[in-house]
C-alpha atoms as a PDB file:
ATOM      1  CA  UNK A   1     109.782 -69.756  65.573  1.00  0.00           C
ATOM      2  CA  UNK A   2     113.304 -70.468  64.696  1.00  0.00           C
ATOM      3  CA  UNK A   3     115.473 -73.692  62.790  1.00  0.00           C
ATOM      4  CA  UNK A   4     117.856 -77.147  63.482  1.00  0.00           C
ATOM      5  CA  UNK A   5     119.359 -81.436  63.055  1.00  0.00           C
ATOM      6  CA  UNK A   6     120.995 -85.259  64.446  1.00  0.00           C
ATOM      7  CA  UNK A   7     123.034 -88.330  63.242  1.00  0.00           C
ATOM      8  CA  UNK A   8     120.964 -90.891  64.325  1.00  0.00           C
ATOM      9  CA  UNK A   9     117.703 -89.416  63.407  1.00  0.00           C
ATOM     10  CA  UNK A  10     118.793 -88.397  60.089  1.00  0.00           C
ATOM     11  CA  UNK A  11     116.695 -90.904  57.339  1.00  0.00           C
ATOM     12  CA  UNK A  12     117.269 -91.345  53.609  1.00  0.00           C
ATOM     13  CA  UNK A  13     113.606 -91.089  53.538  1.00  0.00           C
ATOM     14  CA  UNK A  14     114.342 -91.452  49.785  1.00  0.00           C
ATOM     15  CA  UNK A  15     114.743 -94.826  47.053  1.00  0.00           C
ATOM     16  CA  UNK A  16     116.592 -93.284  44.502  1.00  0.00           C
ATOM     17  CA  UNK A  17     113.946 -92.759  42.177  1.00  0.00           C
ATOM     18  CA  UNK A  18     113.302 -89.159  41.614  1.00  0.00           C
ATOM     19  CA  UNK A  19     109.816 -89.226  40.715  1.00  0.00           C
ATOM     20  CA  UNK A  20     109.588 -85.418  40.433  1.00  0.00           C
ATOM     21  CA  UNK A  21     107.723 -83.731  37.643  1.00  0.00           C
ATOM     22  CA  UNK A  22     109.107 -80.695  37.734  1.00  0.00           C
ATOM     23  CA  UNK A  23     111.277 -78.675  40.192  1.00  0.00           C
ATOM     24  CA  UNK A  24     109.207 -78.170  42.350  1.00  0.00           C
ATOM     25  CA  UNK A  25     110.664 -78.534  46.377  1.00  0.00           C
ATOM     26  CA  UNK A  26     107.355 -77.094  48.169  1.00  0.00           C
ATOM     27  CA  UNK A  27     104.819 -79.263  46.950  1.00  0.00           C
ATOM     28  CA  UNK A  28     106.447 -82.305  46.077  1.00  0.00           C
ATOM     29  CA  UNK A  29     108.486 -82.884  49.176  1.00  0.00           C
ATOM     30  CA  UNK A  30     105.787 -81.286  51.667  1.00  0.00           C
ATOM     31  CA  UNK A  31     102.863 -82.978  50.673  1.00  0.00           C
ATOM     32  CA  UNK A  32     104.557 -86.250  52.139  1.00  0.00           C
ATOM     33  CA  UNK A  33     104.861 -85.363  55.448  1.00  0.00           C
ATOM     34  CA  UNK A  34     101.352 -84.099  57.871  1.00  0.00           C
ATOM     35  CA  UNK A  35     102.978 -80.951  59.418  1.00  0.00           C
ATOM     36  CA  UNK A  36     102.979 -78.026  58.374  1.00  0.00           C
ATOM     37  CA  UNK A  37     106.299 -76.047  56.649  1.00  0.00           C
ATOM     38  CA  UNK A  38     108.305 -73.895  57.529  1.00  0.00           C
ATOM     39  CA  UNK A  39     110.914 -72.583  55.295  1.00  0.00           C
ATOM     40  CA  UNK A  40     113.951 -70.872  55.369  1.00  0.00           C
ATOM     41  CA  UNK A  41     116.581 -69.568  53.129  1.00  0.00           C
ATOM     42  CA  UNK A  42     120.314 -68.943  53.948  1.00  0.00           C
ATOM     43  CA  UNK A  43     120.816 -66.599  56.597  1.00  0.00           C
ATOM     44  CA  UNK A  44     117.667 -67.295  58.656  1.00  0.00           C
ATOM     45  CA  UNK A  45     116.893 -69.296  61.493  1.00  0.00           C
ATOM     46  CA  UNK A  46     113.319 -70.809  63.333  1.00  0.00           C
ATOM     47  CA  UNK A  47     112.176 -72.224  66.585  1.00  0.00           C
ATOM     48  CA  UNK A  48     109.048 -74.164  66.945  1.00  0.00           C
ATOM     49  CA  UNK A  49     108.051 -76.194  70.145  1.00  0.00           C
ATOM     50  CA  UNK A  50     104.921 -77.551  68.167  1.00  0.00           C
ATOM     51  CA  UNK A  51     104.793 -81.118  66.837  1.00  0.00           C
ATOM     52  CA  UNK A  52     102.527 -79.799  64.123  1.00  0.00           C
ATOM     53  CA  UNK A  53     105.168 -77.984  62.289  1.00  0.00           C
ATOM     54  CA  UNK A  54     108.597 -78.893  60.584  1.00  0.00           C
ATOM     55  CA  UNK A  55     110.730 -76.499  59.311  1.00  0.00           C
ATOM     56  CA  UNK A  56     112.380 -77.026  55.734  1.00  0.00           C
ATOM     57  CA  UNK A  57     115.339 -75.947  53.827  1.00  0.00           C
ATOM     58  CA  UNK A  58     117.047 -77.158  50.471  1.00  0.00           C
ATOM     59  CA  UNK A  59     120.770 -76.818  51.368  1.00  0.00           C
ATOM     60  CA  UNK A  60     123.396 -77.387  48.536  1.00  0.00           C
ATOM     61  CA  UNK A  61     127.839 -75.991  50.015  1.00  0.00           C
ATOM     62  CA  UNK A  62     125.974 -73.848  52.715  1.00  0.00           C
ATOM     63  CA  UNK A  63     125.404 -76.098  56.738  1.00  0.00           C
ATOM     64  CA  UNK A  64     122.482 -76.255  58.108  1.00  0.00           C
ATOM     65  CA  UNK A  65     122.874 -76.788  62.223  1.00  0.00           C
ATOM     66  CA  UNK A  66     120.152 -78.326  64.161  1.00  0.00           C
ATOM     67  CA  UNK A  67     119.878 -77.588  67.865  1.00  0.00           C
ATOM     68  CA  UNK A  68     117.336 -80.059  69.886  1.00  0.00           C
ATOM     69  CA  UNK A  69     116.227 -79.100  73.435  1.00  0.00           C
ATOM     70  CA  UNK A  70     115.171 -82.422  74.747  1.00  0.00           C
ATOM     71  CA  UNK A  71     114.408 -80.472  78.287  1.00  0.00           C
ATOM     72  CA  UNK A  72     111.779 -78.331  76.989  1.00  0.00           C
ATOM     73  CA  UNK A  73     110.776 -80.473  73.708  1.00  0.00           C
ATOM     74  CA  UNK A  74     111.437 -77.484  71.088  1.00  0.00           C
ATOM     75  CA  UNK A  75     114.112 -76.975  68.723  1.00  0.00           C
ATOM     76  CA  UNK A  76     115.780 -74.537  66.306  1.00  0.00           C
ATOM     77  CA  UNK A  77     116.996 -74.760  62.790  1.00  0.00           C
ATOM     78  CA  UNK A  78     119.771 -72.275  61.246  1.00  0.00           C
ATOM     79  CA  UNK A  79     120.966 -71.991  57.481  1.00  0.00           C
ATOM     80  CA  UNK A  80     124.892 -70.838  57.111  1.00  0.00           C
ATOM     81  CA  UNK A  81     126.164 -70.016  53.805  1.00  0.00           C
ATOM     82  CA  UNK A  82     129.399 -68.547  53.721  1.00  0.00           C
ATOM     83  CA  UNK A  83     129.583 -65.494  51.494  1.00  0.00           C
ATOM     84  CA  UNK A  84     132.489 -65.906  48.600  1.00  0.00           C
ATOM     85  CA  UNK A  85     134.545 -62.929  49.900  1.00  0.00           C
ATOM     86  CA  UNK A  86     134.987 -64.843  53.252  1.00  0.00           C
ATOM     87  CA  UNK A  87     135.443 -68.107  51.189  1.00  0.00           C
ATOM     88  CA  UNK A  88     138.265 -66.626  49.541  1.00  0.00           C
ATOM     89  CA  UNK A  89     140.311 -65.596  52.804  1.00  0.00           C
ATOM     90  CA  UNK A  90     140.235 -69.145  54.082  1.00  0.00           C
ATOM     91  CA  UNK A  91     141.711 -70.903  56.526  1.00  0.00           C
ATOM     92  CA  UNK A  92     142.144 -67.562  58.145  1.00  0.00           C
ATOM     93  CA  UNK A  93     138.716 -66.623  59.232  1.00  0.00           C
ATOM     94  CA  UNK A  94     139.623 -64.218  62.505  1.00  0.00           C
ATOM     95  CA  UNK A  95     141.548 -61.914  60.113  1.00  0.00           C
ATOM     96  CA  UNK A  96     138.052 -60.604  58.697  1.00  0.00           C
ATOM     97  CA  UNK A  97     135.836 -58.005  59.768  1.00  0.00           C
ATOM     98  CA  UNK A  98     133.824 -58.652  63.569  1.00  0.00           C
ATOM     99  CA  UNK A  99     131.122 -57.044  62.169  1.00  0.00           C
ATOM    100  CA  UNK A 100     130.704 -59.144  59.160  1.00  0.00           C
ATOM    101  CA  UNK A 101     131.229 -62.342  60.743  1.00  0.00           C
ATOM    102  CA  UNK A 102     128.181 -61.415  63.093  1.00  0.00           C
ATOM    103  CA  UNK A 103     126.139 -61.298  60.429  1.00  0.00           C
ATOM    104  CA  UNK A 104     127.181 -64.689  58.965  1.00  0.00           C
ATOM    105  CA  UNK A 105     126.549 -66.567  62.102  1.00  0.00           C
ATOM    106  CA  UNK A 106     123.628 -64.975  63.460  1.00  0.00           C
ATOM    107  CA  UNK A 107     121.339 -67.519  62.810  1.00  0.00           C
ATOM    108  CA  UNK A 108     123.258 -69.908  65.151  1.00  0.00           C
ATOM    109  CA  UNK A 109     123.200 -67.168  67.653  1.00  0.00           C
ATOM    110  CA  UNK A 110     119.858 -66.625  67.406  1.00  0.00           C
ATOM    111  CA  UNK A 111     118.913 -70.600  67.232  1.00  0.00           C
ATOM    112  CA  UNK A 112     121.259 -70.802  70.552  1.00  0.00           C
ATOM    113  CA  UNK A 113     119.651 -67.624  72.101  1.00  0.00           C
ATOM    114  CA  UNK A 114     115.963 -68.850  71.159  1.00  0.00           C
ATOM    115  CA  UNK A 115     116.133 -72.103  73.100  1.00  0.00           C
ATOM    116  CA  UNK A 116     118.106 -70.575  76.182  1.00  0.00           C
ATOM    117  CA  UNK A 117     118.048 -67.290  76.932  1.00  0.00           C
ATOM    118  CA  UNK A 118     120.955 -65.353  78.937  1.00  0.00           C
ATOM    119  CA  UNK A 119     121.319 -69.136  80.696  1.00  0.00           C
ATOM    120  CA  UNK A 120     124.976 -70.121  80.025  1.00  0.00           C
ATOM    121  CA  UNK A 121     123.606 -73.697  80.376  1.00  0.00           C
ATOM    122  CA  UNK A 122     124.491 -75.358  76.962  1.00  0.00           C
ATOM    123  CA  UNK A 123     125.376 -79.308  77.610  1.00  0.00           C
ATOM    124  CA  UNK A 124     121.899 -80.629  77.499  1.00  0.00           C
ATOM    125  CA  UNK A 125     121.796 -79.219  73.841  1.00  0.00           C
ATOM    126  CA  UNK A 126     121.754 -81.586  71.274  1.00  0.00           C
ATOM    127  CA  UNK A 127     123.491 -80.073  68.020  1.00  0.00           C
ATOM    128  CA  UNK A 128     123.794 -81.599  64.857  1.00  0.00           C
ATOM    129  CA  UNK A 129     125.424 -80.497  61.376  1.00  0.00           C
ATOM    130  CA  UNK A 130     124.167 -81.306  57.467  1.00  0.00           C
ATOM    131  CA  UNK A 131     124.719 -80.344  54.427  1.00  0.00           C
ATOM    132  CA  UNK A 132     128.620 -78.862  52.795  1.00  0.00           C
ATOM    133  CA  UNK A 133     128.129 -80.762  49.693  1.00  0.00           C
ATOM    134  CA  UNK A 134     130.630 -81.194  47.026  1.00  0.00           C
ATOM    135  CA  UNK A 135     130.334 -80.484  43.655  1.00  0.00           C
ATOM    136  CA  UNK A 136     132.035 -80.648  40.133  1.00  0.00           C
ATOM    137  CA  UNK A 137     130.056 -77.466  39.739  1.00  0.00           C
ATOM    138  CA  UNK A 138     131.802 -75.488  42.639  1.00  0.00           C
ATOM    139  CA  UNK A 139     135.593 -74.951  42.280  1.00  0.00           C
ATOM    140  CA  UNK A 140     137.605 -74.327  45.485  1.00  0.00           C
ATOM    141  CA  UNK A 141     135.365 -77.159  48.206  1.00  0.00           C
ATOM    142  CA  UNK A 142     132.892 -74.002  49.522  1.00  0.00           C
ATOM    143  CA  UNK A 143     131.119 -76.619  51.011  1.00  0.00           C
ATOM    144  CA  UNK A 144     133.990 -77.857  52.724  1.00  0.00           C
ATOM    145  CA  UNK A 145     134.972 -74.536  53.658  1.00  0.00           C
ATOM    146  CA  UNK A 146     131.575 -73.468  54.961  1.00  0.00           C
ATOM    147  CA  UNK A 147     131.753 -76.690  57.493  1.00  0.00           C
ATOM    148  CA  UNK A 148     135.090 -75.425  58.855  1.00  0.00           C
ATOM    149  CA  UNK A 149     133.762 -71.698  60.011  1.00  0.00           C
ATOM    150  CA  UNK A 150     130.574 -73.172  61.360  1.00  0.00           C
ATOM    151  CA  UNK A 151     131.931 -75.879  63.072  1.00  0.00           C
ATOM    152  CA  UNK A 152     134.946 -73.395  64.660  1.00  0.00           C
ATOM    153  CA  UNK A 153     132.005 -70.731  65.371  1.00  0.00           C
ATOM    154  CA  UNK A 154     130.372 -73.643  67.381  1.00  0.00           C
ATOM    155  CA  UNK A 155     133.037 -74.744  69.094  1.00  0.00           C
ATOM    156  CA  UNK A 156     133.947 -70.846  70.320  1.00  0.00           C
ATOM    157  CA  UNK A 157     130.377 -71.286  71.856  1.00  0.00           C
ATOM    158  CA  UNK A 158     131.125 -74.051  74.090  1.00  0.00           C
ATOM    159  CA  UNK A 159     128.717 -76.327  72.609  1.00  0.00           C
ATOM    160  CA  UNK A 160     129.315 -80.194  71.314  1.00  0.00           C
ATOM    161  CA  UNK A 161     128.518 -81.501  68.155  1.00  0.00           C
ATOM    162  CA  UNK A 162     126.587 -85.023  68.605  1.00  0.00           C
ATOM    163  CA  UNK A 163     126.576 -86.052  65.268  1.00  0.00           C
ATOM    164  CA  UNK A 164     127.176 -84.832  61.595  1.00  0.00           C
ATOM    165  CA  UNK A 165     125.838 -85.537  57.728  1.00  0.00           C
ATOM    166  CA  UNK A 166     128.066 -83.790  55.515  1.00  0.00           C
ATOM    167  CA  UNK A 167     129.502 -84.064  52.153  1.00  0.00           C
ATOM    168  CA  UNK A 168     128.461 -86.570  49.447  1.00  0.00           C
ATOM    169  CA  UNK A 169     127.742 -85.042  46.246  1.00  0.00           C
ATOM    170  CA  UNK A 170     124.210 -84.420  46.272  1.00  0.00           C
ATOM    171  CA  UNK A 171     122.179 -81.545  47.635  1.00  0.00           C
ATOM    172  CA  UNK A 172     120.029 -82.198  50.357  1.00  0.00           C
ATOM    173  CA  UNK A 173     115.826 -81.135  51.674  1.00  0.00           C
ATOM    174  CA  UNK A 174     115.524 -81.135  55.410  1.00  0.00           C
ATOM    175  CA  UNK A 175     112.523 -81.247  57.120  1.00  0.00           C
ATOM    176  CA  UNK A 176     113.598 -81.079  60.755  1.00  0.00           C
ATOM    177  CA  UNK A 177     110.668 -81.905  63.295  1.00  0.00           C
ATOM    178  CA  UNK A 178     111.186 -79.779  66.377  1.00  0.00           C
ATOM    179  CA  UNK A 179     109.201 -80.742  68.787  1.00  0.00           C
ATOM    180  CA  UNK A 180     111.103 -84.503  68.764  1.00  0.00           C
ATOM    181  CA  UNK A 181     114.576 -83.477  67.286  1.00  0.00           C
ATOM    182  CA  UNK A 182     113.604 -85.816  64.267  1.00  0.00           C
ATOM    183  CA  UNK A 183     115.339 -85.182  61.170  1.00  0.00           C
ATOM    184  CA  UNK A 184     114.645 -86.367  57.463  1.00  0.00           C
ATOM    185  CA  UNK A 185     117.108 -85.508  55.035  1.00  0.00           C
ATOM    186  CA  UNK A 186     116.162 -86.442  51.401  1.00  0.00           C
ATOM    187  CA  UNK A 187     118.788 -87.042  48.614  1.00  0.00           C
ATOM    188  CA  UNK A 188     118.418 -83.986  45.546  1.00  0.00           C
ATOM    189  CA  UNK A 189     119.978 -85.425  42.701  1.00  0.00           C
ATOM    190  CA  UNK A 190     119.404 -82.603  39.868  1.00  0.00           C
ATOM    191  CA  UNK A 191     121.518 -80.328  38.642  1.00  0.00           C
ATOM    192  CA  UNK A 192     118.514 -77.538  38.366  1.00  0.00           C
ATOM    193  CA  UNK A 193     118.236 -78.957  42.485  1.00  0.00           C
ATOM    194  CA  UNK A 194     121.806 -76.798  42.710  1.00  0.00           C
ATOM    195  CA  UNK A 195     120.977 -74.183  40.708  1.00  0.00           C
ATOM    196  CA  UNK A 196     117.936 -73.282  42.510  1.00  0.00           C
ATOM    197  CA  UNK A 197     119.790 -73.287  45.897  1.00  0.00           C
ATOM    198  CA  UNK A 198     122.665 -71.586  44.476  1.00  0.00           C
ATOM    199  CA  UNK A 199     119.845 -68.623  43.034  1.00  0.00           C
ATOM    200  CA  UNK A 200     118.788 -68.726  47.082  1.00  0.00           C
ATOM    201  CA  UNK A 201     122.532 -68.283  48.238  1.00  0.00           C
ATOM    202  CA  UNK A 202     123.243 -65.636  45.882  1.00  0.00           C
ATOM    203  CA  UNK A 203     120.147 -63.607  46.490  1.00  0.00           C
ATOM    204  CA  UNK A 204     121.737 -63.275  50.573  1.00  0.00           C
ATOM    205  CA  UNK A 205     124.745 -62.936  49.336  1.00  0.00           C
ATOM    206  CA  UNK A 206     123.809 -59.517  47.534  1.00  0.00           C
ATOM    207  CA  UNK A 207     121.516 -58.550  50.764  1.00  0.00           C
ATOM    208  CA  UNK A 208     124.708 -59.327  52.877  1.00  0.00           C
ATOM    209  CA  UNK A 209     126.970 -57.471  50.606  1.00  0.00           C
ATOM    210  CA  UNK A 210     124.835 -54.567  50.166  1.00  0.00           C
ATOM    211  CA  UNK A 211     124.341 -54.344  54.333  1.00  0.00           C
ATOM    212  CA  UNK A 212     127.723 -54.278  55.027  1.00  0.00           C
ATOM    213  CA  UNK A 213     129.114 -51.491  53.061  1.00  0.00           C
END
């Protein structure tokens, strides 16, 4: 299995009220929806053709993309999140290291890869972008930062983007359906919401670091 999103499809399945007890993502969120979860963190990707399942992530500055096969009825889901070394040599992007920027955008590759194969074939692909949130909390816009290289990585693959949900200054939970392409985003209005993802981003961001020395 392997993870992805659409304008159109995208629902505020959410009134505002934040009705949580505690900070709790898993069991909160998932109990509202009769599929079953699967999660990833930044730096992974799924693929699921089964309309049992919806995979999940809690995305904060990283972009998740969402990549809907409407031929086959399966989709993927992938989780970019920009490490802060590559944050800090923006706009210029193609000055850093091949090898790292592999790494950061494997999960698209992957997502892509999963649904295709060595088919070249790309324009019945549905792709769709969420998440790059902005934040009094994050000096320098990562979030807007982290759109740019995904959506230039994208483009270099030849693919379209349909539609996009990005900014705002909330974080957001996914549950992406991808057996129908069917997205719900829902509204995280707490600052522990951030910090959680932000402990998630930083966690890769030491794996990443410590792979590429």
């Amino acid at each position: 299995m392997k993870k992805f999103i659409h304008k159109r499809d995208v629902a505020a399945a959410y009134d505002g009220k934040d009705r949580r007890k505690r900070d709790d993502f898993e069991s909160y969120f998932n109990a509202q929806y009769d599929a079953r979860p699967r999660h990833i963190l930044p730096g992974q990707s799924e693929m699921s053709d089964d309309n049992r399942e919806m995979i999940t992530a809690n995305i904060a500055y990283g972009v998740g993309v969402g990549i809907y096969d409407p031929d086959q009825g399966r989709g993927s889901f992938a989780y970019v999140s920009v490490p802060q070394n590559f944050l800090d040599s923006f706009p210029d992007f193609k000055a850093l290291d091949i090898t790292q920027r592999k790494i950061i955008t494997a999960p698209i590759k992957n997502a892509i890869t999963v649904l295709i194969g060595d088919k070249e074939d790309t324009d019945h692909l549905r792709v769709r972008l969420t998440g790059a949130s902005q934040s009094d909390f994050a000096p320098h816009d990562p979030g807007t930062k982290n759109y740019i290289f995904v959506k230039e990585y994208i483009a270099r693959q030849g693919l379209r983007i349909l539609n996009e949900d990005i900014g705002g200054s909330y974080a957001r939970r996914v549950c992406f359906f991808p057996s129908t392409g069917r997205l719900v985003r829902i509204i995280l209005r707490r600052h522990s919401d951030f910090e959680l993802i932000a402990k998630d981003c930083g966690a890769y961001e030491e794996e990443f670091l410590a792979s590429t020395r």
